[in-house]
C-alpha atoms as a PDB file:
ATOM      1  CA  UNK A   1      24.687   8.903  -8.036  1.00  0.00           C
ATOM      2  CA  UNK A   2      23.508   8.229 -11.533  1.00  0.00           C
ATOM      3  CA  UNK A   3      20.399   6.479 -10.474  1.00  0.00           C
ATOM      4  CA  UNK A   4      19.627   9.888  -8.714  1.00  0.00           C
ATOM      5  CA  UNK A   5      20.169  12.443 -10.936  1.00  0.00           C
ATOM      6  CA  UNK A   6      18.169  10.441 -13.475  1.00  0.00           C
ATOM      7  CA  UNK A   7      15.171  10.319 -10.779  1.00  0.00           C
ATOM      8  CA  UNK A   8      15.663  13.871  -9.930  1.00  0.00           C
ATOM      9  CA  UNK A   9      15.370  14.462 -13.991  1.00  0.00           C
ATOM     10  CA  UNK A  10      12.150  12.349 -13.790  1.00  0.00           C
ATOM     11  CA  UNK A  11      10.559  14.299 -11.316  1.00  0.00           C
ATOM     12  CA  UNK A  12      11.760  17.305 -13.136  1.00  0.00           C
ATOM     13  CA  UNK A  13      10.110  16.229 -16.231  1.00  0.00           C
ATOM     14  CA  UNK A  14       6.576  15.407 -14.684  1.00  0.00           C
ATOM     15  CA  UNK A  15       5.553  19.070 -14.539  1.00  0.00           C
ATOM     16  CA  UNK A  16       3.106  17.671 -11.561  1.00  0.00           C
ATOM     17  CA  UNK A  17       1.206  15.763 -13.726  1.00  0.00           C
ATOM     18  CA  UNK A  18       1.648  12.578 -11.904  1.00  0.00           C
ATOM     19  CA  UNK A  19       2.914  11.679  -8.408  1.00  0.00           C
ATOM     20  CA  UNK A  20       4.833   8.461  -9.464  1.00  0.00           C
ATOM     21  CA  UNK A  21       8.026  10.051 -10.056  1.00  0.00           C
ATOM     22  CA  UNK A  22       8.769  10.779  -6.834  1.00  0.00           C
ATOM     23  CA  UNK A  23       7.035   7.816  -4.806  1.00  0.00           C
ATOM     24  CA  UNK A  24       9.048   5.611  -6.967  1.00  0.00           C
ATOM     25  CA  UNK A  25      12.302   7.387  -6.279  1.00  0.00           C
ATOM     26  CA  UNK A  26      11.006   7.277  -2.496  1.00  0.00           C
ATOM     27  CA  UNK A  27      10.963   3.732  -3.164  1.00  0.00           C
ATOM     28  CA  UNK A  28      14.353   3.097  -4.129  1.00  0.00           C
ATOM     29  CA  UNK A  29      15.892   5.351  -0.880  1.00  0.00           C
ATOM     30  CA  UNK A  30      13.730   3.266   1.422  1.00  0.00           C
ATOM     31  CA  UNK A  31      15.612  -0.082  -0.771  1.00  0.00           C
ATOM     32  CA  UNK A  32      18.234   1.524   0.735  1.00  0.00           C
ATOM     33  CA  UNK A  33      17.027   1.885   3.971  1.00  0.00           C
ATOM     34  CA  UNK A  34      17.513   5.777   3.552  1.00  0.00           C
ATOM     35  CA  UNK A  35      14.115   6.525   5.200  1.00  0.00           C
ATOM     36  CA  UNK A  36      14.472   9.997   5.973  1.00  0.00           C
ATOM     37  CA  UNK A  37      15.746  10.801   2.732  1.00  0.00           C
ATOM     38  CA  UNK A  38      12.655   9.123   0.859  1.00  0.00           C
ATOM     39  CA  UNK A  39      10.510  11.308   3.545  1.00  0.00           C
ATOM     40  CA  UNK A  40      12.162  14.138   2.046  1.00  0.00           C
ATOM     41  CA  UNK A  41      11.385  13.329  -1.534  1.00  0.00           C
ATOM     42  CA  UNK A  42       7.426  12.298  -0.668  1.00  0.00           C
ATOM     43  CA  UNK A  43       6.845  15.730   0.746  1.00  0.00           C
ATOM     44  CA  UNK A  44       8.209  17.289  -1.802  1.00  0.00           C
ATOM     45  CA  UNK A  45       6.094  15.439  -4.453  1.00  0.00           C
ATOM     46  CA  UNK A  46       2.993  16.232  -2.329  1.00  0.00           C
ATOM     47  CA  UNK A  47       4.006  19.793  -2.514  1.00  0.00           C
ATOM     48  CA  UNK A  48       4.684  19.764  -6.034  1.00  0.00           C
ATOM     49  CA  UNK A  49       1.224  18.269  -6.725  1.00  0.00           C
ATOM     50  CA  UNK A  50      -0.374  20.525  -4.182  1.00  0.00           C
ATOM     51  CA  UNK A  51       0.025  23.619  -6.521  1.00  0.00           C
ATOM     52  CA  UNK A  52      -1.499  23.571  -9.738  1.00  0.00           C
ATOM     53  CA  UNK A  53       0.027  24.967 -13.149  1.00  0.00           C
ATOM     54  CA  UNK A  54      -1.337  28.364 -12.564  1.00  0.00           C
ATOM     55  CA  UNK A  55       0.201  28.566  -9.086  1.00  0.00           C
ATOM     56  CA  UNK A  56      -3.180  28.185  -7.524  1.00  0.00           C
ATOM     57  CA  UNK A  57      -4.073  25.651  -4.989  1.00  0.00           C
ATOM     58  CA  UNK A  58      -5.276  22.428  -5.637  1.00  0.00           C
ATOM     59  CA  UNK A  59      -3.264  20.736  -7.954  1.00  0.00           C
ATOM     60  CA  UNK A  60      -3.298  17.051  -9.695  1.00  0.00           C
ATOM     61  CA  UNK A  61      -4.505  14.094  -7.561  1.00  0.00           C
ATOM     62  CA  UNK A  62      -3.012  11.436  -9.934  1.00  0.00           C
ATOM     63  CA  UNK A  63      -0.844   8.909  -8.309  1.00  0.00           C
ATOM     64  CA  UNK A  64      -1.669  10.815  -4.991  1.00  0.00           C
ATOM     65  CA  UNK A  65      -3.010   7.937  -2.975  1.00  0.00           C
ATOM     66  CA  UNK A  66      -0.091   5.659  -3.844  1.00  0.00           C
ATOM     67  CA  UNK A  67       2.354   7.962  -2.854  1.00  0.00           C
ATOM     68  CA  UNK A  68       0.802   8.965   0.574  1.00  0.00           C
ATOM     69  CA  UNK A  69       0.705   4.768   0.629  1.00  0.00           C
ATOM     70  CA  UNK A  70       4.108   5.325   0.397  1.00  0.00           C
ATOM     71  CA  UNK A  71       4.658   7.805   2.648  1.00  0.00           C
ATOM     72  CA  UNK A  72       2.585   6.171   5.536  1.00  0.00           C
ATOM     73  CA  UNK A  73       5.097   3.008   4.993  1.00  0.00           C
ATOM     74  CA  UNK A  74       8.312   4.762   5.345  1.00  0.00           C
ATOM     75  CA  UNK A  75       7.045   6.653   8.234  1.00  0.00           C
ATOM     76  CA  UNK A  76       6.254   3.668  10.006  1.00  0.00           C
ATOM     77  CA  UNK A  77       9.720   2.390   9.151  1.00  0.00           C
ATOM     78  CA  UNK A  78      10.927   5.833  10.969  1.00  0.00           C
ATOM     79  CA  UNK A  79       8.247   4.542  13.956  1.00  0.00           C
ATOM     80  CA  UNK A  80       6.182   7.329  13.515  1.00  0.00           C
ATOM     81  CA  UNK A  81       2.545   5.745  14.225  1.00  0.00           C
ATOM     82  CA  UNK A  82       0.476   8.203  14.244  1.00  0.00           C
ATOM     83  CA  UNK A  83       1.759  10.397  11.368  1.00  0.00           C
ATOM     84  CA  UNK A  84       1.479   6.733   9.425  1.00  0.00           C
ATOM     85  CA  UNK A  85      -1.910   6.316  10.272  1.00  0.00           C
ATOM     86  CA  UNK A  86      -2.888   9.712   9.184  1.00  0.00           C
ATOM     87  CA  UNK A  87      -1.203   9.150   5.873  1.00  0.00           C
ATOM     88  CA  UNK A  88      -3.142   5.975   5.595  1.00  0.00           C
ATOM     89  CA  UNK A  89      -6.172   7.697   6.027  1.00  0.00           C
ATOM     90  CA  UNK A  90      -5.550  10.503   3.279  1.00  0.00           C
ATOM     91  CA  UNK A  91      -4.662   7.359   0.987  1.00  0.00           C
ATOM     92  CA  UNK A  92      -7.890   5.945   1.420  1.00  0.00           C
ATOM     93  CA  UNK A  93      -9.690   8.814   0.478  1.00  0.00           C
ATOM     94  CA  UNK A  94      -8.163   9.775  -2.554  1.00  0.00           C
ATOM     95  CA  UNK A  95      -9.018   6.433  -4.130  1.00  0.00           C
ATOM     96  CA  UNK A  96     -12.651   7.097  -5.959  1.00  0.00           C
ATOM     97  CA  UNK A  97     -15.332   4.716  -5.330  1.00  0.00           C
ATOM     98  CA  UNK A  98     -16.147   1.580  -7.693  1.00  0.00           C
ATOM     99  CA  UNK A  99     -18.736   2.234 -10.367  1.00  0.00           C
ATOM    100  CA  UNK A 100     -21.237  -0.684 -12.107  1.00  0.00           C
ATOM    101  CA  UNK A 101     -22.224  -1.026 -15.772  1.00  0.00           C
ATOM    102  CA  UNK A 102     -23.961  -3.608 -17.449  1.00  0.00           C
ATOM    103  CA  UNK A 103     -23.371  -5.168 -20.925  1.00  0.00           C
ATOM    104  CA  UNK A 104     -25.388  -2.133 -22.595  1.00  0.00           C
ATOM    105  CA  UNK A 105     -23.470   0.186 -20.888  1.00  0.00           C
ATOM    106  CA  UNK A 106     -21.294   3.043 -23.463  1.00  0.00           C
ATOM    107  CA  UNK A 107     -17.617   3.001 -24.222  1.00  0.00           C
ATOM    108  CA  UNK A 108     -16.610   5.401 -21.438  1.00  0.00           C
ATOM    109  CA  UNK A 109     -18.629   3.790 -18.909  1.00  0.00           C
ATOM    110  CA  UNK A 110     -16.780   0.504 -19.555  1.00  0.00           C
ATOM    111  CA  UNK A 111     -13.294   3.028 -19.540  1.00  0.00           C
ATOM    112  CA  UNK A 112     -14.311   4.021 -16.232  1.00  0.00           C
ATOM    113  CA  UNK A 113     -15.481   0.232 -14.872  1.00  0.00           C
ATOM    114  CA  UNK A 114     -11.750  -0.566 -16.325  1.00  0.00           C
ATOM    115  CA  UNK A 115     -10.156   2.173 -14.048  1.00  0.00           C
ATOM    116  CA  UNK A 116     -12.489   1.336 -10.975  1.00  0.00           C
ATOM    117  CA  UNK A 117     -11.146  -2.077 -10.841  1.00  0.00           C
ATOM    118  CA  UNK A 118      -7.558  -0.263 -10.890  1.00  0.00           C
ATOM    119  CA  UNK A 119      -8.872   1.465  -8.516  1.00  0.00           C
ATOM    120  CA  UNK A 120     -10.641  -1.382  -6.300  1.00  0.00           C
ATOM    121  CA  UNK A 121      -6.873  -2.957  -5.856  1.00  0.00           C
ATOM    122  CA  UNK A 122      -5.466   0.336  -4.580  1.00  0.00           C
ATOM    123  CA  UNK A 123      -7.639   0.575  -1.803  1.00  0.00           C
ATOM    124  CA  UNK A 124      -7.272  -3.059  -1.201  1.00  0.00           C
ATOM    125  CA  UNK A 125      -3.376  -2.676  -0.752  1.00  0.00           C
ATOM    126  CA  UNK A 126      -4.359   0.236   1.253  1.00  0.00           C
ATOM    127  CA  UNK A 127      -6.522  -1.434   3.966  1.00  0.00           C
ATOM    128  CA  UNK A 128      -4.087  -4.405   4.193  1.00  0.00           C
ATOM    129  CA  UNK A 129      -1.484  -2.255   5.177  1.00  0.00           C
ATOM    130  CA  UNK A 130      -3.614  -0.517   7.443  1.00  0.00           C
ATOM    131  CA  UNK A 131      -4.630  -3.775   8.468  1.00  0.00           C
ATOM    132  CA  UNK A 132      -0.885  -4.588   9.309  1.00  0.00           C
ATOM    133  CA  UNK A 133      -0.300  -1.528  10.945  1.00  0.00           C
ATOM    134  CA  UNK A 134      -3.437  -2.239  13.791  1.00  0.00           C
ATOM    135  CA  UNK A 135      -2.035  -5.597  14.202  1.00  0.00           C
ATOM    136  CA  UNK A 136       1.409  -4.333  14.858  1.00  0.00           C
ATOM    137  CA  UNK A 137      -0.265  -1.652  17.289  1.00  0.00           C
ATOM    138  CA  UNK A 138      -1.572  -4.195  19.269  1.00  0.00           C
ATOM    139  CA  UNK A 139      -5.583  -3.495  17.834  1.00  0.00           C
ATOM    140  CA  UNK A 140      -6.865  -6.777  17.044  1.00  0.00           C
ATOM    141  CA  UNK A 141     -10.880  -5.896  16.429  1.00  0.00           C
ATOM    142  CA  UNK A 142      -9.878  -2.803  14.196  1.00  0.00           C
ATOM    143  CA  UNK A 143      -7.121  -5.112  12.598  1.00  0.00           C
ATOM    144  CA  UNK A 144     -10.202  -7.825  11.682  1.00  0.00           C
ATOM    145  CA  UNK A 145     -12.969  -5.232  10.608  1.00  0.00           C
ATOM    146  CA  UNK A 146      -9.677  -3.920   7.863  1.00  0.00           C
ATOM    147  CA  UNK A 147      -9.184  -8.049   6.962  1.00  0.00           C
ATOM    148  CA  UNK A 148     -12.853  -7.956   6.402  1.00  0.00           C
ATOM    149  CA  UNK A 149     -12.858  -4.697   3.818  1.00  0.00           C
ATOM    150  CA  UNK A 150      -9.832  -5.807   2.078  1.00  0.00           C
ATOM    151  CA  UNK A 151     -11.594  -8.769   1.729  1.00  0.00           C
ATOM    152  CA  UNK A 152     -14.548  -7.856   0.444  1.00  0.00           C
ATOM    153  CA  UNK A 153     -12.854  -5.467  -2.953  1.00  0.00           C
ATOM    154  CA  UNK A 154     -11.180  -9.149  -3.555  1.00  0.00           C
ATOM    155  CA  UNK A 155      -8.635  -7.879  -5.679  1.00  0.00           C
ATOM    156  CA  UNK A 156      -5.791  -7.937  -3.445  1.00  0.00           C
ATOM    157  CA  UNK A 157      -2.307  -7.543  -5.933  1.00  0.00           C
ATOM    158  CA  UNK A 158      -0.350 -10.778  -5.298  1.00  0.00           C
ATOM    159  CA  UNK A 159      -3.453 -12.808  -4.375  1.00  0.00           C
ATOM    160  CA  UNK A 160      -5.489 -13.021  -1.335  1.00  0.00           C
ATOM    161  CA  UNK A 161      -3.571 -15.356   0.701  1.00  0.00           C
ATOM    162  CA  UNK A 162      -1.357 -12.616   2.104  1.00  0.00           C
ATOM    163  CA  UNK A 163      -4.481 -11.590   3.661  1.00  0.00           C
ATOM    164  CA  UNK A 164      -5.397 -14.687   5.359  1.00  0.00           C
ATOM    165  CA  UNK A 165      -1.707 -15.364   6.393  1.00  0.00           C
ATOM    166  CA  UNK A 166      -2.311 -11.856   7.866  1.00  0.00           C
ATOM    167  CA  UNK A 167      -5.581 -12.792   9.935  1.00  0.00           C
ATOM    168  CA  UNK A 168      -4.105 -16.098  10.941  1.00  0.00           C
ATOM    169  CA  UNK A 169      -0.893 -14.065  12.890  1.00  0.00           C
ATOM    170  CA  UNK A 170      -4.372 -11.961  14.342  1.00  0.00           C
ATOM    171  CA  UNK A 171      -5.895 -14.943  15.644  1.00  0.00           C
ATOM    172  CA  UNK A 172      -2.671 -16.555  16.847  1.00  0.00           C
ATOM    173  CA  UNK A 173      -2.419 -13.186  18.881  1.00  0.00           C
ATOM    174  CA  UNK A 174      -6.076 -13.327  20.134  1.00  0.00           C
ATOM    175  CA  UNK A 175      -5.263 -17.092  20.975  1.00  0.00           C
ATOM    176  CA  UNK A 176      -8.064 -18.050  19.171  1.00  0.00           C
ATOM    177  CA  UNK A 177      -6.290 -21.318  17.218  1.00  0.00           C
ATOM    178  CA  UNK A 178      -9.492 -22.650  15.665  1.00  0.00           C
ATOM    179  CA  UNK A 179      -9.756 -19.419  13.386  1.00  0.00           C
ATOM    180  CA  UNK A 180      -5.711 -19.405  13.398  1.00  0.00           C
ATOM    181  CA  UNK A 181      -5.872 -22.813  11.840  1.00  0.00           C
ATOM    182  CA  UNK A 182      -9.031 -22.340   9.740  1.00  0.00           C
ATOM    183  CA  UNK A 183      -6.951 -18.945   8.349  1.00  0.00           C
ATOM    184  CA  UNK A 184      -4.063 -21.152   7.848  1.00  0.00           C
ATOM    185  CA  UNK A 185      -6.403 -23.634   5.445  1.00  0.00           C
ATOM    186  CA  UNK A 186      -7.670 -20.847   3.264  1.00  0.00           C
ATOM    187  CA  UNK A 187      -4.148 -19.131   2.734  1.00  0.00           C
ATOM    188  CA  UNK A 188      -2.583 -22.611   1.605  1.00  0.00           C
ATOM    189  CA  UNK A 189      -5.349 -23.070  -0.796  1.00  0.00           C
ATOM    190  CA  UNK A 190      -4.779 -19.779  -2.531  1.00  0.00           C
ATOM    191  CA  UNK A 191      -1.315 -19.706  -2.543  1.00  0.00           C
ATOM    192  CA  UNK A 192      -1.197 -23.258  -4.588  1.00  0.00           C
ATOM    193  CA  UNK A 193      -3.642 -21.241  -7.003  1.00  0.00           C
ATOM    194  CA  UNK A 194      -1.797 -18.135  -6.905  1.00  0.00           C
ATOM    195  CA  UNK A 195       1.244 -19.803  -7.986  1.00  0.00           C
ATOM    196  CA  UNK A 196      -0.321 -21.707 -10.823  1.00  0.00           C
ATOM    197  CA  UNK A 197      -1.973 -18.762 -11.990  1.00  0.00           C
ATOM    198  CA  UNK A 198       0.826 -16.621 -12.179  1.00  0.00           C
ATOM    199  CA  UNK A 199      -0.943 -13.805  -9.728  1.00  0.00           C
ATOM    200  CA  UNK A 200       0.755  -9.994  -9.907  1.00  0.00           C
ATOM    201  CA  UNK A 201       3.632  -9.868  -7.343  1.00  0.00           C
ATOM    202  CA  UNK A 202       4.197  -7.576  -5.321  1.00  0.00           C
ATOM    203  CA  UNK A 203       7.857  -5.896  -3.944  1.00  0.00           C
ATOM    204  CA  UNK A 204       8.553  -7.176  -0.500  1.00  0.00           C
ATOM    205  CA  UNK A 205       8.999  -3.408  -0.082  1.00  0.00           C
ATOM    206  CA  UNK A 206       6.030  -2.841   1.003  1.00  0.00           C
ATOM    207  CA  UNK A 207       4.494  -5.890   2.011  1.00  0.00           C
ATOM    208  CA  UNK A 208       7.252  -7.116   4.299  1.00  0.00           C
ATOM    209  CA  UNK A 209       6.734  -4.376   7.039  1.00  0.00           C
ATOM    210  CA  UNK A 210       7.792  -4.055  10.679  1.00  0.00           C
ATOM    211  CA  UNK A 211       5.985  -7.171  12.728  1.00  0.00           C
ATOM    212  CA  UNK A 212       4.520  -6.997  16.085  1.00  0.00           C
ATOM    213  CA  UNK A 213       6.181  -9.263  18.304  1.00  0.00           C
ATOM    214  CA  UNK A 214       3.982 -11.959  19.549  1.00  0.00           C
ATOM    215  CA  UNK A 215       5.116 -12.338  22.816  1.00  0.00           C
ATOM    216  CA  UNK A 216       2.210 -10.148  24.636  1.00  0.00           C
ATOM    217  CA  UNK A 217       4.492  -9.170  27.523  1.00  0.00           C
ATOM    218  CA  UNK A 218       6.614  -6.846  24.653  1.00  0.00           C
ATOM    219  CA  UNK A 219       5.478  -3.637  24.943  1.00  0.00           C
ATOM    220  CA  UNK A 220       3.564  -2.140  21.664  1.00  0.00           C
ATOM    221  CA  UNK A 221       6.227   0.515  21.772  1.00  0.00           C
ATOM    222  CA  UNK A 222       9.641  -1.743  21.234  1.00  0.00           C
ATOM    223  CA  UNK A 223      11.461  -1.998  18.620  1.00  0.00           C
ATOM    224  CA  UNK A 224      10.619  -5.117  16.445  1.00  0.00           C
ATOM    225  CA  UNK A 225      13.255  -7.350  14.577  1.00  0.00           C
ATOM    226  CA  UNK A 226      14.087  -6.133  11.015  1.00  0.00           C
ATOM    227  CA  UNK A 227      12.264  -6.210   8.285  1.00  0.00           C
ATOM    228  CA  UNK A 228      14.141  -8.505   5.128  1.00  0.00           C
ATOM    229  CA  UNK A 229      13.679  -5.541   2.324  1.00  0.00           C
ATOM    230  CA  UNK A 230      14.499  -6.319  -1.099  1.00  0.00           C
ATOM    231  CA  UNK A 231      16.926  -4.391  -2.903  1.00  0.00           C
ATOM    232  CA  UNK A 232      14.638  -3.772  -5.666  1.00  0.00           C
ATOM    233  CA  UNK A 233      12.639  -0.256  -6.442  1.00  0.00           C
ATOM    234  CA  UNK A 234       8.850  -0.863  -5.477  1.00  0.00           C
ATOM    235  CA  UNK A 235       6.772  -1.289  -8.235  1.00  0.00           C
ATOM    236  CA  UNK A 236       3.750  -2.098  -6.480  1.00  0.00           C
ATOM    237  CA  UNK A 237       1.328   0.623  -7.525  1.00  0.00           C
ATOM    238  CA  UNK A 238       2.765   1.831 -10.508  1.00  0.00           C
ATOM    239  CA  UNK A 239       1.037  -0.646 -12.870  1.00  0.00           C
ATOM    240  CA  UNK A 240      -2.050  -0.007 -11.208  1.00  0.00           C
ATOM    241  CA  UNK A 241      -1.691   4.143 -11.410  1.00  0.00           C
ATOM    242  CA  UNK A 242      -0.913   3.999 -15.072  1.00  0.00           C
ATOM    243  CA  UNK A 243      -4.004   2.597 -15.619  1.00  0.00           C
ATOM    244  CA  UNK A 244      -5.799   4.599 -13.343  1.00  0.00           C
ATOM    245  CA  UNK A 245      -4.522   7.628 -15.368  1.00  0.00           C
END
């Protein structure tokens, strides 16, 4: 009860300046596995940040993708697809495009190269959870094509290898075993560098999400087994947005 009334102080505080009040109390009710009460508390951060100061429409956009991120997560944890895949999608677009400078390039332009790469692991956390979510559905290609994008920003929080771990449970589906085991090769050989390295984790929160079964006679629409949560607030994005802001 104290934990609560200290995040419903937080939010109170933010004056819809930032979004990461309420995604991160979101995050601790889905700990919890109080879904529908961290649905409650995203929508009304996206409202709150949805009017700006004057009243008009609008509003701030800061922390907005993360918390849709959010949002798309616990609804898929409610098995709402669709409505995850939508959130997903408004995610993706609030997260501003890289920018390149050189080493004669100004003070702010370095700022704003600084924020872009803040920016650049956003989206990547983005498309591998979309990523998950096609594999989960059952769509393979799409599932590859979001492998290849999240790829490509190579800035994945917690290191890369999640994402080949990810495209070898594709391939295993597509019973293609060469690129399985190829998949396999490349994930072990980041994951000895991301643990001497000392990579950013990540909370399990959102990474360890609802798995497809791999039998292929389950139908896309079962239940799967559990996911193992940790008991932990999610802090995955929150480094990332104070930077960003």
């Amino acid at each position: 009860a104290k934990a609560r009334s200290l995040f419903e102080l937080s939010c109170d505080k933010s004056f819809k300046r930032h979004a990461d009040p309420y995604r991160i109390y979101a995050e601790f009710e889905m700990s919890l596995g109080h879904y529908q009460d961290a649905k409650a508390i995203l929508y009304r951060g996206a409202q709150a940040m949805s009017v700006s100061s004057d009243g008009g429409l609008g509003g701030n956009r800061r922390g907005m993708a993360q918390l849709y991120h959010t949002w798309a997560v616990c609804e898929w944890h409610l098995d709402n697809l669709s409505r995850a895949e939508v959130l997903l999608d408004h995610a993706l677009r609030l997260v501003p495009t890289g920018v390149v400078v050189s080493s004669s390039s100004s003070k702010q332009q370095q700022q704003e190269a600084s924020s872009s790469s803040s920016n650049n692991k956003i989206r990547s956390f983005i498309l591998f959870t979309i990523a998950q979510l096609e594999y989960y559905r059952g769509e393979y290609e799409v599932a590859q094509h979001c492998i290849a994008l999240c790829l490509k920003e190579n800035v994945m929080p917690g290191g890369n290898s999640k994402i080949w771990l990810l495209w070898a449970d594709i391939a295993q589906a597509m019973k293609n075993t060469k690129l399985q085991d190829q998949c396999l090769k490349q994930a072990d050989m980041l994951k000895q560098d991301e643990d001497n390295g000392g990579v950013e984790s990540l909370s399990r929160l959102l990474l360890d999400l609802k798995r497809r079964p791999l039998n292929s006679s389950t139908s896309t629409t079962s239940s799967p087994p559990n996911s193992h949560l940790s008991s932990s607030t999610a802090t995955t994005t929150s480094s990332s947005s104070s930077s960003s802001s």
